[in-house]
PDB file of N, CA and C in Angstrom:
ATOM      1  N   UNK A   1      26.200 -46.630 -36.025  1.00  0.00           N
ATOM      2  CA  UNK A   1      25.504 -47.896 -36.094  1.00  0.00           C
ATOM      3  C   UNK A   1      24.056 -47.700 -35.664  1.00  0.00           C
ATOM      4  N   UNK A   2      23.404 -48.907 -36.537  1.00  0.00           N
ATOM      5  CA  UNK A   2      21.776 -48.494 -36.000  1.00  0.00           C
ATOM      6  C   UNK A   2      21.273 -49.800 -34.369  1.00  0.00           C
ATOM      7  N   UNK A   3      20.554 -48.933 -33.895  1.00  0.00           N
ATOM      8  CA  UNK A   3      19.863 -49.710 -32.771  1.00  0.00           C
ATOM      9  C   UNK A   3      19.844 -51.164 -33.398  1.00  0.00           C
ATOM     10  N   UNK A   4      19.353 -51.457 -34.433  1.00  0.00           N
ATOM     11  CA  UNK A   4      19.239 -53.337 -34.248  1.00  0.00           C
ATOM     12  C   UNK A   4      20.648 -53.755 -34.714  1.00  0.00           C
ATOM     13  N   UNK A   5      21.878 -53.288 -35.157  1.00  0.00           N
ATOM     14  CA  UNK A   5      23.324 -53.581 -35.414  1.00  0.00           C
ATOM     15  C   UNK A   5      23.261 -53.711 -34.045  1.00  0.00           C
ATOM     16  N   UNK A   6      23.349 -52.961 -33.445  1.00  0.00           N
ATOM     17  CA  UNK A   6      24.061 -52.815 -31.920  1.00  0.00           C
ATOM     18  C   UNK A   6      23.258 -53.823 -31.092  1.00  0.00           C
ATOM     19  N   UNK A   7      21.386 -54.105 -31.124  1.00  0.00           N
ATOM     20  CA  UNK A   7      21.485 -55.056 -30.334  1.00  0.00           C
ATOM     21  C   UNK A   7      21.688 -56.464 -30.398  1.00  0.00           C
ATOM     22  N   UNK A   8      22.172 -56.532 -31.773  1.00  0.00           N
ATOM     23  CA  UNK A   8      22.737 -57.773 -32.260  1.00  0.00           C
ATOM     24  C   UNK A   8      23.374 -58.397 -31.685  1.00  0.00           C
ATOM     25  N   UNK A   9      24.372 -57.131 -31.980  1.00  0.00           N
ATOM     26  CA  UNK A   9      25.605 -57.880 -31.349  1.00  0.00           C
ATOM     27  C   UNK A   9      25.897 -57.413 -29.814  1.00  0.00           C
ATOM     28  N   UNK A  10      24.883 -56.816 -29.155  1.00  0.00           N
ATOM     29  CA  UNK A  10      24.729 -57.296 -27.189  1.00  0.00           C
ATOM     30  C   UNK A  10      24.004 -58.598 -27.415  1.00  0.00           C
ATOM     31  N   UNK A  11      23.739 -59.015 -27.964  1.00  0.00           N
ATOM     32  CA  UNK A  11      23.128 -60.739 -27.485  1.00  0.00           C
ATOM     33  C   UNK A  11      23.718 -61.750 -28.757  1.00  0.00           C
ATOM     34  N   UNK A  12      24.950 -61.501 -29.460  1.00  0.00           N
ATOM     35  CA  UNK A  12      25.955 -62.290 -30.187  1.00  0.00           C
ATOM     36  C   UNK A  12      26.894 -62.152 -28.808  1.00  0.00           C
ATOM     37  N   UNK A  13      27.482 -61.275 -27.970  1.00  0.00           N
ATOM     38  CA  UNK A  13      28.944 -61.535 -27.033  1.00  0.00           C
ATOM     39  C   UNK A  13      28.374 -62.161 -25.778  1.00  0.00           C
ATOM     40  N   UNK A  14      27.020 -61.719 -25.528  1.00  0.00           N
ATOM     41  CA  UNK A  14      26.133 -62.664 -24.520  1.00  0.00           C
ATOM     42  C   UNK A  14      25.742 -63.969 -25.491  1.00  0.00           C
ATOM     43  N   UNK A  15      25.785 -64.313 -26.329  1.00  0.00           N
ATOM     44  CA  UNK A  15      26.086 -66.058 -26.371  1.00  0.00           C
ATOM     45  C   UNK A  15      27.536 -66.252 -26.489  1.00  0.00           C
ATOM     46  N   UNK A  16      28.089 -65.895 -27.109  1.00  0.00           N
ATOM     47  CA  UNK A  16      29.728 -66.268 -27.163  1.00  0.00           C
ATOM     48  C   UNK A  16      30.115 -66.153 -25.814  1.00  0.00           C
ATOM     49  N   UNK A  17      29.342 -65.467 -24.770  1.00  0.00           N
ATOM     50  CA  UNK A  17      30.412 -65.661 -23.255  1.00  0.00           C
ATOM     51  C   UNK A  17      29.328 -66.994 -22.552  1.00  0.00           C
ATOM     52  N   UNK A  18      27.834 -67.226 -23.238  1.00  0.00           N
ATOM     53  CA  UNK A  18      27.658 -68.657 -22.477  1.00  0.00           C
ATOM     54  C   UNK A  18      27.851 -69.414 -22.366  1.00  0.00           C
ATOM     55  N   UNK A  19      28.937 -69.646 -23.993  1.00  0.00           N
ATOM     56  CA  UNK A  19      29.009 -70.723 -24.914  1.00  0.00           C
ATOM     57  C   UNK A  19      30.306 -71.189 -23.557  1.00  0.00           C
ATOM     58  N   UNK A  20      31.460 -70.396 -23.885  1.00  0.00           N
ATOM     59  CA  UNK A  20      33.154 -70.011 -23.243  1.00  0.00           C
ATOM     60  C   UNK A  20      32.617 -70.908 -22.019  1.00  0.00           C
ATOM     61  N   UNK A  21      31.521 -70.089 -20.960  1.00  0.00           N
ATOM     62  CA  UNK A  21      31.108 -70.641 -19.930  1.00  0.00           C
ATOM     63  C   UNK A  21      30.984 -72.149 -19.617  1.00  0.00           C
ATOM     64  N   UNK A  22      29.831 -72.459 -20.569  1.00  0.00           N
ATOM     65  CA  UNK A  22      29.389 -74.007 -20.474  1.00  0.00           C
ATOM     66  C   UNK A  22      30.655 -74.836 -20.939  1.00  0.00           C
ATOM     67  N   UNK A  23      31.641 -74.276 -21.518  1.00  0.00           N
ATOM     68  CA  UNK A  23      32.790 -74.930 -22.217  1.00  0.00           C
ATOM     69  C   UNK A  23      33.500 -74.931 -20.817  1.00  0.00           C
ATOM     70  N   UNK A  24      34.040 -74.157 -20.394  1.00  0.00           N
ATOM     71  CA  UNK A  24      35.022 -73.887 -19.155  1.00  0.00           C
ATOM     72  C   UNK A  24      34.190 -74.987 -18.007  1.00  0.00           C
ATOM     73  N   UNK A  25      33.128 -75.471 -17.991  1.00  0.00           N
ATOM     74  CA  UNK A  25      32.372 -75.774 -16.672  1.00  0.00           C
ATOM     75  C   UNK A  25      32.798 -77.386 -17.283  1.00  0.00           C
ATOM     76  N   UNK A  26      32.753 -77.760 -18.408  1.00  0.00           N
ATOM     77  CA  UNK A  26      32.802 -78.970 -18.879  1.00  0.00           C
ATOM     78  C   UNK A  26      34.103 -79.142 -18.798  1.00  0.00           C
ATOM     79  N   UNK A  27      35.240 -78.456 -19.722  1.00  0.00           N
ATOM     80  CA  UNK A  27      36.495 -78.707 -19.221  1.00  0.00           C
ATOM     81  C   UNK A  27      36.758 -78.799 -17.642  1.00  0.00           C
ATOM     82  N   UNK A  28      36.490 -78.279 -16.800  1.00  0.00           N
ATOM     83  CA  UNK A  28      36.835 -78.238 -15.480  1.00  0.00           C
ATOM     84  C   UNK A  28      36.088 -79.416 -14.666  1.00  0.00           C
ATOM     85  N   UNK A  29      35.237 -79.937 -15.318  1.00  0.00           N
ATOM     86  CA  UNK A  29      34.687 -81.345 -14.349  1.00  0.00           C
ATOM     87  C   UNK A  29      35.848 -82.508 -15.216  1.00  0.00           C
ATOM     88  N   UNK A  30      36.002 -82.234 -16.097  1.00  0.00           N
ATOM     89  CA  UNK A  30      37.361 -83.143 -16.719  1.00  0.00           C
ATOM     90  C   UNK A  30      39.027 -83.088 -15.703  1.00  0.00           C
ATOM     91  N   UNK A  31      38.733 -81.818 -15.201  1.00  0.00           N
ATOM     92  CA  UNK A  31      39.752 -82.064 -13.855  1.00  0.00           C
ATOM     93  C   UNK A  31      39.469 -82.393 -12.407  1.00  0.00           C
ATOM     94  N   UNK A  32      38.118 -82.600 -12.586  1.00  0.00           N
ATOM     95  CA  UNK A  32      37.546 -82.640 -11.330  1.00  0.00           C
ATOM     96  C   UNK A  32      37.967 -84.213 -10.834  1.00  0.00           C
ATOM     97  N   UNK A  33      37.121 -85.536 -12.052  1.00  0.00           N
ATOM     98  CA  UNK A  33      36.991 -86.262 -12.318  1.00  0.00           C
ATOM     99  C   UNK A  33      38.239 -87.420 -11.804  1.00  0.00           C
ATOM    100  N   UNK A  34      38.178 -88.317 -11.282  1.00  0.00           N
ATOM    101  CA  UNK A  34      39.623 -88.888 -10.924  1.00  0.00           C
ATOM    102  C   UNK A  34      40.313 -89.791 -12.167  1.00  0.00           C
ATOM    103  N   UNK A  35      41.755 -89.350 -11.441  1.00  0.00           N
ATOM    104  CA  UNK A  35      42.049 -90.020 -12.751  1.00  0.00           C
ATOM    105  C   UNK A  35      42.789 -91.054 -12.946  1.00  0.00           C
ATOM    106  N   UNK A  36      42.314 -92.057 -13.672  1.00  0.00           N
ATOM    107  CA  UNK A  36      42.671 -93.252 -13.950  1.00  0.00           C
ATOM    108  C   UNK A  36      42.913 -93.591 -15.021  1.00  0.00           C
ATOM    109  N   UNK A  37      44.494 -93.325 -14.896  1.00  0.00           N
ATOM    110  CA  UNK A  37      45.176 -93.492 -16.653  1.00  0.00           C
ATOM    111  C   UNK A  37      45.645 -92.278 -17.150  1.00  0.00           C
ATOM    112  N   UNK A  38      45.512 -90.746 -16.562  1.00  0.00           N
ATOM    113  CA  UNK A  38      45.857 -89.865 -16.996  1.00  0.00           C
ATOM    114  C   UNK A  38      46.881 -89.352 -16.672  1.00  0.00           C
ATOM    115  N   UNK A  39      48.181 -88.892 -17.795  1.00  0.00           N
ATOM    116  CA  UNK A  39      48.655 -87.874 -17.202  1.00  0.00           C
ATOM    117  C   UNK A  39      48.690 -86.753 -16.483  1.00  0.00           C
ATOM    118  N   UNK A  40      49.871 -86.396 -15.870  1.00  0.00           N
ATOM    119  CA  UNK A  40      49.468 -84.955 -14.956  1.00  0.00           C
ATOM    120  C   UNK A  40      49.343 -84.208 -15.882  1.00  0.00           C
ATOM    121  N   UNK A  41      50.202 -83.758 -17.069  1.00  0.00           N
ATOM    122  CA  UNK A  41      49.786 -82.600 -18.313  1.00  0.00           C
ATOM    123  C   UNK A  41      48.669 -82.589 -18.558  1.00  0.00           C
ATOM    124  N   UNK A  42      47.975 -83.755 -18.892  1.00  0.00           N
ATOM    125  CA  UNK A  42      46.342 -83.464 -19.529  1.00  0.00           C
ATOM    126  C   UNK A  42      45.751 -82.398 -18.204  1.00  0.00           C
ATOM    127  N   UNK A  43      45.738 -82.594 -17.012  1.00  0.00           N
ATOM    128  CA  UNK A  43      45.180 -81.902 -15.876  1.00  0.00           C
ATOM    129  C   UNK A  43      45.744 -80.491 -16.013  1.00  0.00           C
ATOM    130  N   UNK A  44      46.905 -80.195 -15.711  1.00  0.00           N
ATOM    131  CA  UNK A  44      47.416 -78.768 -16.379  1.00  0.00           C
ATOM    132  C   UNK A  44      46.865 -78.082 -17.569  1.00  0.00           C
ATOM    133  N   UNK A  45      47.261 -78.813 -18.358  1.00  0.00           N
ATOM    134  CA  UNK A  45      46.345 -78.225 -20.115  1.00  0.00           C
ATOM    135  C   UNK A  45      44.746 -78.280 -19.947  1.00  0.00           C
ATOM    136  N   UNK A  46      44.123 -79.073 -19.257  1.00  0.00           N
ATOM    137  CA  UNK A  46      42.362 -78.645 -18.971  1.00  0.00           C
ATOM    138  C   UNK A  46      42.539 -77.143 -18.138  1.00  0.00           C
ATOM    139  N   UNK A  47      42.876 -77.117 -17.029  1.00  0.00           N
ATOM    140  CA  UNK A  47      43.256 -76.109 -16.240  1.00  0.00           C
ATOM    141  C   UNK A  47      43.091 -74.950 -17.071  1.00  0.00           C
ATOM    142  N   UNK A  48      44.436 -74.627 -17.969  1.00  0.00           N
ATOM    143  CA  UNK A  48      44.606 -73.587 -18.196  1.00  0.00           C
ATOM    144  C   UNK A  48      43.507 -72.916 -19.369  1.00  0.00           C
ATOM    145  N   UNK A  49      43.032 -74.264 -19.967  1.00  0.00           N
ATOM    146  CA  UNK A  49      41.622 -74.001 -21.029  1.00  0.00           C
ATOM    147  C   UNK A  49      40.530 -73.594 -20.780  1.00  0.00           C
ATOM    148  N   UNK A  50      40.639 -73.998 -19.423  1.00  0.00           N
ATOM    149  CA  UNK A  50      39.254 -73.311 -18.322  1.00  0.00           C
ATOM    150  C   UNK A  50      39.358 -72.317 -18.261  1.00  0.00           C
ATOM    151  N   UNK A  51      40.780 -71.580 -17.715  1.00  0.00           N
ATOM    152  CA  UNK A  51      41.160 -70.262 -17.331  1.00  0.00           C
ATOM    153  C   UNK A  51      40.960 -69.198 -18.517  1.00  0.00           C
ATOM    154  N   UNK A  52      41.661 -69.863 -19.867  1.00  0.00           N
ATOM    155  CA  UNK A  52      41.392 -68.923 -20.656  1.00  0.00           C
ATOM    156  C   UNK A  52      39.880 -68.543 -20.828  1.00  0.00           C
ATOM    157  N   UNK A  53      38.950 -69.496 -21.045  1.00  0.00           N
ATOM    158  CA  UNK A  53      37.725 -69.836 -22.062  1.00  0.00           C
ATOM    159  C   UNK A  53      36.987 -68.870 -20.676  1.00  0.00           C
ATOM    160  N   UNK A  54      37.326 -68.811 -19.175  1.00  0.00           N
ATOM    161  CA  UNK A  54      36.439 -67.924 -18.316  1.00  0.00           C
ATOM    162  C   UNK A  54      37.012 -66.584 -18.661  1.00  0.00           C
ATOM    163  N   UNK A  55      38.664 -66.304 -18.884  1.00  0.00           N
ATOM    164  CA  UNK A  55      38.913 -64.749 -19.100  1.00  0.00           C
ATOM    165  C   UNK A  55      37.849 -64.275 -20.152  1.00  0.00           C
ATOM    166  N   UNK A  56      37.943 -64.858 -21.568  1.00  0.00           N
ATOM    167  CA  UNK A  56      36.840 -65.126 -22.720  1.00  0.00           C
ATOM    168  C   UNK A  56      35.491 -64.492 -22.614  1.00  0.00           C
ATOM    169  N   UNK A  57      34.961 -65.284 -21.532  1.00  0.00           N
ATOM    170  CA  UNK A  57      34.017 -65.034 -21.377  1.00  0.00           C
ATOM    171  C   UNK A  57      33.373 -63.718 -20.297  1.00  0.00           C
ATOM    172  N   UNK A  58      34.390 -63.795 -19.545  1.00  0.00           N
ATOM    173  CA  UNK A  58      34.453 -62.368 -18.975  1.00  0.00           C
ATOM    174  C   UNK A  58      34.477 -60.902 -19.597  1.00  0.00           C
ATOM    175  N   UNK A  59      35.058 -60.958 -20.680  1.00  0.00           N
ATOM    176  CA  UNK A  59      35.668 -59.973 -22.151  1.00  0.00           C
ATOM    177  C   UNK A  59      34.179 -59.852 -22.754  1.00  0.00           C
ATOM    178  N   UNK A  60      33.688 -60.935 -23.379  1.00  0.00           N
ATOM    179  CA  UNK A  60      32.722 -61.096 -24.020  1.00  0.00           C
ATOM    180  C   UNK A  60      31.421 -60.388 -23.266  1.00  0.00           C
ATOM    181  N   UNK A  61      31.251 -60.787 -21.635  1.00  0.00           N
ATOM    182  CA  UNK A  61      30.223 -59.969 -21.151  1.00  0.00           C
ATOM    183  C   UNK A  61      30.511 -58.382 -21.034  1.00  0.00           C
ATOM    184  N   UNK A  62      31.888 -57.984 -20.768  1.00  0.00           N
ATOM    185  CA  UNK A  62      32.294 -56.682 -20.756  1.00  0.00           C
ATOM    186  C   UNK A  62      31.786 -56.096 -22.019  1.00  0.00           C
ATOM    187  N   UNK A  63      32.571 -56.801 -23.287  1.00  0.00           N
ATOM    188  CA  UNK A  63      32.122 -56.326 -24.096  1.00  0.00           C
ATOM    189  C   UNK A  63      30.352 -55.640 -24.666  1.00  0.00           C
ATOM    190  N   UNK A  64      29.746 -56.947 -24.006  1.00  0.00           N
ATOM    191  CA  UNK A  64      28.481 -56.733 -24.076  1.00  0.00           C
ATOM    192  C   UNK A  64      27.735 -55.549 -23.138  1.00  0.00           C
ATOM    193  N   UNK A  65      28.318 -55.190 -22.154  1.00  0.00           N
ATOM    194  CA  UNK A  65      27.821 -54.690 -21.310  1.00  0.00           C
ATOM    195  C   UNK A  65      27.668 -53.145 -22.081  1.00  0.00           C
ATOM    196  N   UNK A  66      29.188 -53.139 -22.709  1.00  0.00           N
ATOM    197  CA  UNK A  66      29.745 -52.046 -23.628  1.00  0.00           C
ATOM    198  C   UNK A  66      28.471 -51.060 -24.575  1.00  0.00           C
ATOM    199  N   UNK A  67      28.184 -52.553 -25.373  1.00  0.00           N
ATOM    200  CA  UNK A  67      27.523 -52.062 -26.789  1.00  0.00           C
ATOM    201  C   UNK A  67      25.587 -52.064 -25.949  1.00  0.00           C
ATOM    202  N   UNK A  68      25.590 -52.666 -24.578  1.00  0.00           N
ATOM    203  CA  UNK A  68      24.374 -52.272 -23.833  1.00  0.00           C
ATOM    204  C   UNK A  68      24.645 -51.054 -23.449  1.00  0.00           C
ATOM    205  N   UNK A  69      25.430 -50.438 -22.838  1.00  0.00           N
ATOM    206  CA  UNK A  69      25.016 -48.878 -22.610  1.00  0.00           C
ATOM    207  C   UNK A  69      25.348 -48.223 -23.721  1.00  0.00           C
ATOM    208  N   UNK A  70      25.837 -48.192 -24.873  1.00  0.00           N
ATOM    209  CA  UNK A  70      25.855 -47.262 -26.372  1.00  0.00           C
ATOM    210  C   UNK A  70      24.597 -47.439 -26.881  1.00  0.00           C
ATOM    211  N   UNK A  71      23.888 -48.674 -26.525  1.00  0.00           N
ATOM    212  CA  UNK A  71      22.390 -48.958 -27.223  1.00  0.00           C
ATOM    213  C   UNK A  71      21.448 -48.201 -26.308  1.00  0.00           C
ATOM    214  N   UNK A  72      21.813 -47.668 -25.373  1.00  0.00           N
ATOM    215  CA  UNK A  72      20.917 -47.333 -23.854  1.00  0.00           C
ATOM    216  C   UNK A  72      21.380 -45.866 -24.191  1.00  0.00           C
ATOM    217  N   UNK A  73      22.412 -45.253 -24.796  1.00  0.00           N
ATOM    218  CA  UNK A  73      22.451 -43.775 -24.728  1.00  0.00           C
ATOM    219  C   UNK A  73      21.746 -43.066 -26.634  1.00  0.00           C
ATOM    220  N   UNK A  74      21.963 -44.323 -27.308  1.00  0.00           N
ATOM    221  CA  UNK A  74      21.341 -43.638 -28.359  1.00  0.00           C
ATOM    222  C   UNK A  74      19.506 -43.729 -27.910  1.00  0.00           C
ATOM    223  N   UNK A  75      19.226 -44.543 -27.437  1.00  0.00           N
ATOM    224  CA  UNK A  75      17.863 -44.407 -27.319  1.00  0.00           C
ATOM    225  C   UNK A  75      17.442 -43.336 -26.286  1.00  0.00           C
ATOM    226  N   UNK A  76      18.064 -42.895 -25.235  1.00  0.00           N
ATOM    227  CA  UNK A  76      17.888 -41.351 -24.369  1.00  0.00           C
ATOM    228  C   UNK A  76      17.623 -40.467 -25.576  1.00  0.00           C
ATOM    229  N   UNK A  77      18.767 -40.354 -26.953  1.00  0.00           N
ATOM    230  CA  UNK A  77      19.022 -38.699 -27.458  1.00  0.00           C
ATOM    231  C   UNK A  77      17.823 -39.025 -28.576  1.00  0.00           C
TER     232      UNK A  77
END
């Protein structure tokens, strides 16, 4: 792959993990929030959407971190 493929996509998995982020921060003030009128499931099912959408986004920066040092060793050789 060439240098601008690769730094593409380090700043495509660095937005896809801000996106996950700002998503997870919004779902989670939806459990924060008191509740009046809600089931307990809806609170469980936000929960666990948070949880995933932060693993997500955790992956996504790994990932990125990934294709940042392959972009950092072709430019050394």
């Amino acid at each position: 792959m060439n240098k601008k493929a690769i730094q593409a996509l380090v700043t495509d998995f660095k937005n896809y993990a801000f996106v996950l982020l700002a998503a997870s921060v919004f779902l989670y003030i939806g459990v924060v929030l008191p509740d009046q009128g809600k089931l307990g499931i809806y609170d469980t099912v936000l929960m666990i959407t948070t949880i995933l959408f932060l693993a997500g986004a955790f992956v996504s920066f790994k990932i990125s971190l990934r294709y940042k040092k392959q972009l950092d060793e072709t430019e050394n050789q």
